[in-house]
Protein backbone atom coordinates (compact mmCIF):
# COMPACT_ATOMS: atom_id res chain seq x y z
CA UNK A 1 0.00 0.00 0.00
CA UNK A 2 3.04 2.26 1.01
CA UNK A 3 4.25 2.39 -3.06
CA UNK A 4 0.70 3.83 -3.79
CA UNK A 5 0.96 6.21 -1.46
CA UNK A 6 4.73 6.75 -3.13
CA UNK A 7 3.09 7.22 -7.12
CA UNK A 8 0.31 9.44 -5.47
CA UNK A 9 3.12 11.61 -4.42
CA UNK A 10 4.51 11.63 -7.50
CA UNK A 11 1.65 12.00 -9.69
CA UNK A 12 0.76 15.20 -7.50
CA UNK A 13 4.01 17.03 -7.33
CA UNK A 14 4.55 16.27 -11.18
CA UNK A 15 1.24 18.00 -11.82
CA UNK A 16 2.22 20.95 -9.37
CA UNK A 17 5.62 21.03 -11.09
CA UNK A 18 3.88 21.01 -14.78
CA UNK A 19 1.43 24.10 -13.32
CA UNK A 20 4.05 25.70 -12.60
CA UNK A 21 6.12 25.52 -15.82
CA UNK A 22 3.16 27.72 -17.40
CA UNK A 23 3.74 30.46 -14.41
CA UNK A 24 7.40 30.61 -14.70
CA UNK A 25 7.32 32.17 -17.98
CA UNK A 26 10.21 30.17 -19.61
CA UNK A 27 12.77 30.14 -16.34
CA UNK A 28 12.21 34.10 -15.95
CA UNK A 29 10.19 33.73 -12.56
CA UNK A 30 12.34 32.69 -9.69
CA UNK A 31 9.39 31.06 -7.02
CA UNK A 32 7.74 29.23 -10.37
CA UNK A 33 10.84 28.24 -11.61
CA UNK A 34 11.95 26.69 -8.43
CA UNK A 35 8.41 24.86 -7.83
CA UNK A 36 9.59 23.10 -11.12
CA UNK A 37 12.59 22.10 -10.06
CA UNK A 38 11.51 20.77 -6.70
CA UNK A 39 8.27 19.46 -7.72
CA UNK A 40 9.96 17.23 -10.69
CA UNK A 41 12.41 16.51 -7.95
CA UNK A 42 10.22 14.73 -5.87
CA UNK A 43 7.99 13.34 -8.32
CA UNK A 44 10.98 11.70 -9.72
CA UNK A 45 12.09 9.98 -6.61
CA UNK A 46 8.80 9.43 -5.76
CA UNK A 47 8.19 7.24 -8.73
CA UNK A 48 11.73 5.42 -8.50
CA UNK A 49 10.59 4.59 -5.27
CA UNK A 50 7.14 3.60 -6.80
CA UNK A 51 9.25 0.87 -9.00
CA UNK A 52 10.87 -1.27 -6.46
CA UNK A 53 7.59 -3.08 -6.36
CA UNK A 54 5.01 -2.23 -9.16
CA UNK A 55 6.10 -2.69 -12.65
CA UNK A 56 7.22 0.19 -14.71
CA UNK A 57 4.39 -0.37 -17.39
CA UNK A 58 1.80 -0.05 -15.08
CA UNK A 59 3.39 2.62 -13.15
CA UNK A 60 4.52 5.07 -15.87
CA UNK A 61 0.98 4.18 -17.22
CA UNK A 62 -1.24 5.53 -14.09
CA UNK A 63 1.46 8.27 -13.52
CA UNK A 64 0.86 9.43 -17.03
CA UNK A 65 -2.33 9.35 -17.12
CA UNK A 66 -3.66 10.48 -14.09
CA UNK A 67 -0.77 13.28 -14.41
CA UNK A 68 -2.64 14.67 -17.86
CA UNK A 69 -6.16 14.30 -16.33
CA UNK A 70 -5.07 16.52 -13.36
CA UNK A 71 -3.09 18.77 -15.46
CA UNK A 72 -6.04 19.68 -17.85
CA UNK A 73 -8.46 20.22 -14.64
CA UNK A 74 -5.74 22.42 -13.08
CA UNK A 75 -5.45 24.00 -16.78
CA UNK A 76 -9.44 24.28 -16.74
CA UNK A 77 -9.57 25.71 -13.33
CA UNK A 78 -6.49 27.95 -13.10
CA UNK A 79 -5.88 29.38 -16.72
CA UNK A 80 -9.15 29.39 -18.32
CA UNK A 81 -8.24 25.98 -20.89
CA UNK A 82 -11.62 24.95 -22.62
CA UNK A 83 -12.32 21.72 -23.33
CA UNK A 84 -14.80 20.50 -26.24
CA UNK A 85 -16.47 17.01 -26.65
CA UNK A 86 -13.50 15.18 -28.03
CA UNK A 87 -11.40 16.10 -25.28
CA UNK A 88 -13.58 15.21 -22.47
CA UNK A 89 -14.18 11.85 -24.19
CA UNK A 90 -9.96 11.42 -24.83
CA UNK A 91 -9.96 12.10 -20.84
CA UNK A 92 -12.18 9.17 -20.51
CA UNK A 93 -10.65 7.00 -22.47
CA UNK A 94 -7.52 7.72 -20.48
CA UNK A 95 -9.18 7.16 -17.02
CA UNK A 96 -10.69 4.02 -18.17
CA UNK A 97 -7.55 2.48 -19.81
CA UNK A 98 -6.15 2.93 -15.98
CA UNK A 99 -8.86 1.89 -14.50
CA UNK A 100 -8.67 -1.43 -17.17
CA UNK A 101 -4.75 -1.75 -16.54
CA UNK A 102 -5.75 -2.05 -12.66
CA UNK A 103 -8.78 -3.90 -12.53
CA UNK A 104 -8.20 -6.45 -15.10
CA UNK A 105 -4.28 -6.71 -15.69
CA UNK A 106 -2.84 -9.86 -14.58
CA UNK A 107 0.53 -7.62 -14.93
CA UNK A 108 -0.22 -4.70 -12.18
CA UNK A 109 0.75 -5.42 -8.66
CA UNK A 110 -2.21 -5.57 -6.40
């Protein structure tokens, strides 16, 4: 249980980190820029730590999946992003193929 605690982590500090890339204005802003560097940090070792025990295929999967469904909320919420049909439906298809990988895959580790 303690590793999906670990990808949690490092789903949520790569999504912080990947806000903040839009506010640092290309390395210009010091606090944004460093939030970027910190946040990849730890989502980074977060997810190494993530592999000692659940394969990378199933982890980079839910990292990168769940990591573009929070960044488009955070996008939605924070700096105005619309979304249209097709992308709500790609979202979708992105939570269920996790949701798929987990449930059914004889390869994730449960």
């Amino acid at each position: 249980m303690k590793n999906w605690l670990f990808l949690f982590i490092a789903i949520i500090s790569e999504t912080t980190a990947t806000s903040a890339l839009k506010s640092s204005e290309g390395f210009t802003r010091l606090w944004p820029s460093l939030l970027v560097i910190v946040g990849y940090g730890i989502a980074f070792y977060f997810l190494s730590l993530t592999l000692r025990t659940i394969p990378v295929g199933i982890a980079y999967a839910i990292w990168s999946g769940l990591g573009v469904v929070l960044i488009t909320l955070v996008a939605w919420m924070m700096f105005g992003q619309q979304l249209d049909v097709p992308a709500i439906i790609g979202i979708a298809l992105i939570v269920a193929g996790v949701i798929v990988m987990n449930v059914f895959s004889k390869v994730s580790a449960h």
